[in-house]
N, C-alpha and C. Protein backbone atom coordinates (compact mmCIF):
# COMPACT_ATOMS: atom_id res chain seq x y z
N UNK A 1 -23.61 12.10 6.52
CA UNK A 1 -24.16 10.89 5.95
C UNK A 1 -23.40 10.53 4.68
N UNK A 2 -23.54 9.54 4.63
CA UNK A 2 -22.39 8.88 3.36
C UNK A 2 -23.12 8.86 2.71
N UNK A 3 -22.56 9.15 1.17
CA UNK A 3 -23.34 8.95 -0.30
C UNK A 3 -23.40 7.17 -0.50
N UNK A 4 -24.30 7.50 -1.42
CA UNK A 4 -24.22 5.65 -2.12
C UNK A 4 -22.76 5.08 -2.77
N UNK A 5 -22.08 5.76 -3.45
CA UNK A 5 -20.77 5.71 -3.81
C UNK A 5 -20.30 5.45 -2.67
N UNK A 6 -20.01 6.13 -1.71
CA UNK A 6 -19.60 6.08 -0.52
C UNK A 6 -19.48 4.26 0.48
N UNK A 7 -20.86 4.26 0.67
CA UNK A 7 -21.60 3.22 1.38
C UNK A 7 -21.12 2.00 -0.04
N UNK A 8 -21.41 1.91 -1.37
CA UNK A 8 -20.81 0.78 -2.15
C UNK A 8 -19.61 0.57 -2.18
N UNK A 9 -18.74 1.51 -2.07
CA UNK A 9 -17.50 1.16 -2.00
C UNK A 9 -16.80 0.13 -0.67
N UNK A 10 -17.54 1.17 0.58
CA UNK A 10 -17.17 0.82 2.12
C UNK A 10 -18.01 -1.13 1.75
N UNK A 11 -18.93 -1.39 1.24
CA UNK A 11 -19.25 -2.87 1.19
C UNK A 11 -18.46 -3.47 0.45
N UNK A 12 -17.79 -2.86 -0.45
CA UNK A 12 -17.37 -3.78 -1.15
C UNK A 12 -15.88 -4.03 -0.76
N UNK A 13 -15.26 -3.44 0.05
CA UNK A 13 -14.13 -3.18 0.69
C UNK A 13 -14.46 -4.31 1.88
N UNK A 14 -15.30 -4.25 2.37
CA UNK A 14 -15.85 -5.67 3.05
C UNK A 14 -15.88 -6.67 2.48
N UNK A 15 -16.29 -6.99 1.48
CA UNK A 15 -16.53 -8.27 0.90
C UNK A 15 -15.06 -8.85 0.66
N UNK A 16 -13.98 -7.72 -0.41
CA UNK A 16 -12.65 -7.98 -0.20
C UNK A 16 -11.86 -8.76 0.56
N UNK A 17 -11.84 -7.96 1.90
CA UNK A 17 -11.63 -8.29 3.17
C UNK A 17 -11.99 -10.19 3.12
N UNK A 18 -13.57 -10.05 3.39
CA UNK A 18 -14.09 -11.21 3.85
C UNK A 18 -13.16 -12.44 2.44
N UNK A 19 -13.08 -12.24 1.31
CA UNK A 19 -12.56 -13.07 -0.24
C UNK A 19 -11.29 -13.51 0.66
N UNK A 20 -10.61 -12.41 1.15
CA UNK A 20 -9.07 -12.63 1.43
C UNK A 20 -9.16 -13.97 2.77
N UNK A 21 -9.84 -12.96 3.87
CA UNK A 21 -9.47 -14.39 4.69
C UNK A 21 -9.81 -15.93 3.87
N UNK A 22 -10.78 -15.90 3.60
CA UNK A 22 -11.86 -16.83 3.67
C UNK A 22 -10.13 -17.62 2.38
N UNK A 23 -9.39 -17.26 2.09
CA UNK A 23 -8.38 -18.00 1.10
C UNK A 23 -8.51 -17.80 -0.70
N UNK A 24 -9.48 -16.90 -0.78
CA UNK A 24 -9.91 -16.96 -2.40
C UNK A 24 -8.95 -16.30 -2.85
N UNK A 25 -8.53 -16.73 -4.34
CA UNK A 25 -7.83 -16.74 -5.44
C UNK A 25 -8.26 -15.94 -6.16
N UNK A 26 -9.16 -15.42 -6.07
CA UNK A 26 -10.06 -14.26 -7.30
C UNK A 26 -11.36 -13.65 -6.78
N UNK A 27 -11.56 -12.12 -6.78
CA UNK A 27 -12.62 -11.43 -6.04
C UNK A 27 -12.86 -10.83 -7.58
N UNK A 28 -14.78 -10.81 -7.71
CA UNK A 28 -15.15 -10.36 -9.02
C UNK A 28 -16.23 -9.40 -8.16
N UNK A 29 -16.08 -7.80 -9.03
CA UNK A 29 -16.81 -6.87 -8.59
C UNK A 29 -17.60 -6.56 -9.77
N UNK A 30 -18.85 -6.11 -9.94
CA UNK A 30 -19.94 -5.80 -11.01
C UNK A 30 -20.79 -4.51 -10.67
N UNK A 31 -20.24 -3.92 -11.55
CA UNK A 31 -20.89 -2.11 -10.91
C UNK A 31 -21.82 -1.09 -12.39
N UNK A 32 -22.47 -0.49 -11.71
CA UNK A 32 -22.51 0.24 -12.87
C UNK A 32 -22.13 1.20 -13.18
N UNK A 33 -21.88 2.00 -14.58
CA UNK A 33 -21.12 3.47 -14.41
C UNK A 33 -21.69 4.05 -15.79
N UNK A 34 -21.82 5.55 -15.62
CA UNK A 34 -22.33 6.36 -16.52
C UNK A 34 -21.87 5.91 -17.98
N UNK A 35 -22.37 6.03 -18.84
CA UNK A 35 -22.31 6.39 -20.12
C UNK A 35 -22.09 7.93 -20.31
N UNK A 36 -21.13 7.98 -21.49
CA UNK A 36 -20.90 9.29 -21.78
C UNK A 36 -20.47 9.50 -22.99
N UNK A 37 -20.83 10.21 -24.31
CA UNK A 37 -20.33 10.43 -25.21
C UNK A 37 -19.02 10.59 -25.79
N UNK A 38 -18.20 11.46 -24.63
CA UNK A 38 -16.87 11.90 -24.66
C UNK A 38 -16.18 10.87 -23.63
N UNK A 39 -14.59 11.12 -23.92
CA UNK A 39 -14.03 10.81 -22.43
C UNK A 39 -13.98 11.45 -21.52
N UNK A 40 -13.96 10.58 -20.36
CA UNK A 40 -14.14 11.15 -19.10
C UNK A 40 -13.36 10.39 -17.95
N UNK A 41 -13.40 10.82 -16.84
CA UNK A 41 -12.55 10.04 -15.48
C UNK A 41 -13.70 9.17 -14.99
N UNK A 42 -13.69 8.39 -14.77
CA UNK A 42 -14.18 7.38 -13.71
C UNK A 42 -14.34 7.63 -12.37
N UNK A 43 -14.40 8.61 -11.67
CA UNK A 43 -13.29 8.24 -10.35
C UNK A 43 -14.40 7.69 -9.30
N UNK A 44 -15.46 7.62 -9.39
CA UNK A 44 -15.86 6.72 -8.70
C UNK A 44 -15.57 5.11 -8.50
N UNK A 45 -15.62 4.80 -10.30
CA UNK A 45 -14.58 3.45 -10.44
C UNK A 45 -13.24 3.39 -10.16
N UNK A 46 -12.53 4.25 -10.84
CA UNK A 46 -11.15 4.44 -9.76
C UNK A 46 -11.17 4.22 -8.48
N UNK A 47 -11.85 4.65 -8.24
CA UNK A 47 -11.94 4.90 -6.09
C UNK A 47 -11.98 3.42 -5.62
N UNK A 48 -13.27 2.78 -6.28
CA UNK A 48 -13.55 1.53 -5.97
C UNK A 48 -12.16 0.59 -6.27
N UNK A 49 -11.37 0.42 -7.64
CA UNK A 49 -10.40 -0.40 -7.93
C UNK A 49 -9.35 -0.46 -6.58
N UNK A 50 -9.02 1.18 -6.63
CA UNK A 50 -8.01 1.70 -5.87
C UNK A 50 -8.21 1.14 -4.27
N UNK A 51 -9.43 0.94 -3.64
CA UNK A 51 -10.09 0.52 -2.27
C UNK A 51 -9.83 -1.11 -2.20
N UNK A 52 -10.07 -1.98 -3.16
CA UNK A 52 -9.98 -3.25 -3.72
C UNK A 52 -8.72 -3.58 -3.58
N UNK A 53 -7.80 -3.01 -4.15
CA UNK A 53 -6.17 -3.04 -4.42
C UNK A 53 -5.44 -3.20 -3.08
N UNK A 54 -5.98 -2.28 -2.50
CA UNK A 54 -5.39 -1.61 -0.75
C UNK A 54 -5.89 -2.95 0.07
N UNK A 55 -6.44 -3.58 -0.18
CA UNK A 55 -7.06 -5.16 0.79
C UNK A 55 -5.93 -6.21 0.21
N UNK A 56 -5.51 -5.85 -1.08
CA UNK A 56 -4.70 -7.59 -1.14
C UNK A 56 -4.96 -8.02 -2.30
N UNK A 57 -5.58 -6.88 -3.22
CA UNK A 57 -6.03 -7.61 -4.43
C UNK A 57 -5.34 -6.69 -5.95
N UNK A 58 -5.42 -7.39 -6.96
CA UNK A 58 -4.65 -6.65 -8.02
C UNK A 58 -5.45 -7.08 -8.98
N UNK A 59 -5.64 -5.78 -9.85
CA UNK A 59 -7.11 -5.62 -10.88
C UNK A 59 -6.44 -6.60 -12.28
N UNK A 60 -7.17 -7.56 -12.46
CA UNK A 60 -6.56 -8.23 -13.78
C UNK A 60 -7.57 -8.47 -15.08
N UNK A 61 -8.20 -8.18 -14.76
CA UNK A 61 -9.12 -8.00 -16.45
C UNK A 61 -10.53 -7.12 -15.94
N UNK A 62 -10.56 -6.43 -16.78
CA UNK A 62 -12.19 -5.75 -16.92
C UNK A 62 -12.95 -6.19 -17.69
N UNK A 63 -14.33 -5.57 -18.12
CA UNK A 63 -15.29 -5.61 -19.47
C UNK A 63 -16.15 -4.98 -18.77
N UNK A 64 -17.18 -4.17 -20.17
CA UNK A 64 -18.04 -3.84 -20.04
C UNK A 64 -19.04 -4.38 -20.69
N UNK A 65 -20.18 -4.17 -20.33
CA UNK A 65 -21.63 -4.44 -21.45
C UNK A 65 -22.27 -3.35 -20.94
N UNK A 66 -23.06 -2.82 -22.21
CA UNK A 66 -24.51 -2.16 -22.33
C UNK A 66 -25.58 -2.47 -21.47
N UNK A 67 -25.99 -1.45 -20.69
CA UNK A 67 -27.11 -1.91 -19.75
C UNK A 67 -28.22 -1.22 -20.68
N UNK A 68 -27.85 0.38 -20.94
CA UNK A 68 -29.37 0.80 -21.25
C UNK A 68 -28.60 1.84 -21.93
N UNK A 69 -29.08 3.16 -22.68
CA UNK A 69 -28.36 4.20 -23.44
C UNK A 69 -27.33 4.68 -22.49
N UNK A 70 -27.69 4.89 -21.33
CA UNK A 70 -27.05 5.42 -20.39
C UNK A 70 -25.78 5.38 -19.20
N UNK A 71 -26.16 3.80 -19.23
CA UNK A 71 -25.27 2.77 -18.43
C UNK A 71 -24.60 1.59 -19.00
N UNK A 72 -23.30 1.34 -18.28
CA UNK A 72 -22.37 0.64 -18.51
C UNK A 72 -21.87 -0.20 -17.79
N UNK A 73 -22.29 -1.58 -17.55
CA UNK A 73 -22.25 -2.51 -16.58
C UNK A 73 -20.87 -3.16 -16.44
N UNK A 74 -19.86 -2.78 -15.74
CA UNK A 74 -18.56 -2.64 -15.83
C UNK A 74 -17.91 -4.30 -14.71
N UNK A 75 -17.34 -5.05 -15.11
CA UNK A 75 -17.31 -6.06 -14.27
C UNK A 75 -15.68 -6.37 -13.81
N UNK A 76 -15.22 -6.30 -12.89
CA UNK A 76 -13.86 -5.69 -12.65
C UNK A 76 -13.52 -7.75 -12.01
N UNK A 77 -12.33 -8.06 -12.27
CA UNK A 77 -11.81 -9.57 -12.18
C UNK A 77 -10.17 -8.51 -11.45
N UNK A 78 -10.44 -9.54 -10.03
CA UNK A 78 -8.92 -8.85 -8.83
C UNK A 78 -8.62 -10.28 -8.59
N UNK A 79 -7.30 -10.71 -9.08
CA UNK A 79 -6.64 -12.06 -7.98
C UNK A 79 -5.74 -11.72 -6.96
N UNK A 80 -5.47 -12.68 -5.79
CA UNK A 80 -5.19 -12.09 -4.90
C UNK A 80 -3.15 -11.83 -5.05
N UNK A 81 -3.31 -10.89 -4.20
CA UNK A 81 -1.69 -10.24 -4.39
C UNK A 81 -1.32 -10.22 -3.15
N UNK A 82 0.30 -11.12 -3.14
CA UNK A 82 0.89 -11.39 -1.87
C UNK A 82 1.79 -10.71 -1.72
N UNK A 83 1.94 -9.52 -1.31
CA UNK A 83 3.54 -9.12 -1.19
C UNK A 83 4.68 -9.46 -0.87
């Protein structure tokens, strides 16, 4: 059984997909991700960028905001990339 990481990524790798045919110029993803005192890896967000990228798309601006002490509402901006 697939984790939720798992299963969000595999949708959102769909939606990608669906941005590209459909002709769009810009796919915007909005996720949330741990808070942490120290630095740390992402790689769940990695995973996701990296899944995004592999469809046709190239990561061009981030941001975050404060959700709660804990969370970090991370909003990822991909335009599309033609090789």
């Amino acid at each position: 059984m697939a984790s939720k990481d798992e299963r969000d990524i595999a949708d959102t790798i769909q939606a990608a997909r669906l941005a590209r045919q459909e002709g769009r110029a810009v796919f915007v993803v909005s996720t949330k991700t741990e808070l942490s005192q120290t630095t740390y890896p992402a790689w769940n967000l990695a995973g996701l960028i990296e899944a995004v990228e592999r469809e046709g798309w190239i990561l061009a601006h981030t941001s975050e905001t404060a959700v709660t002490v804990a969370y970090l509402r991370m909003t990822c901006i991909f335009r599309r990339h033609d090789w």
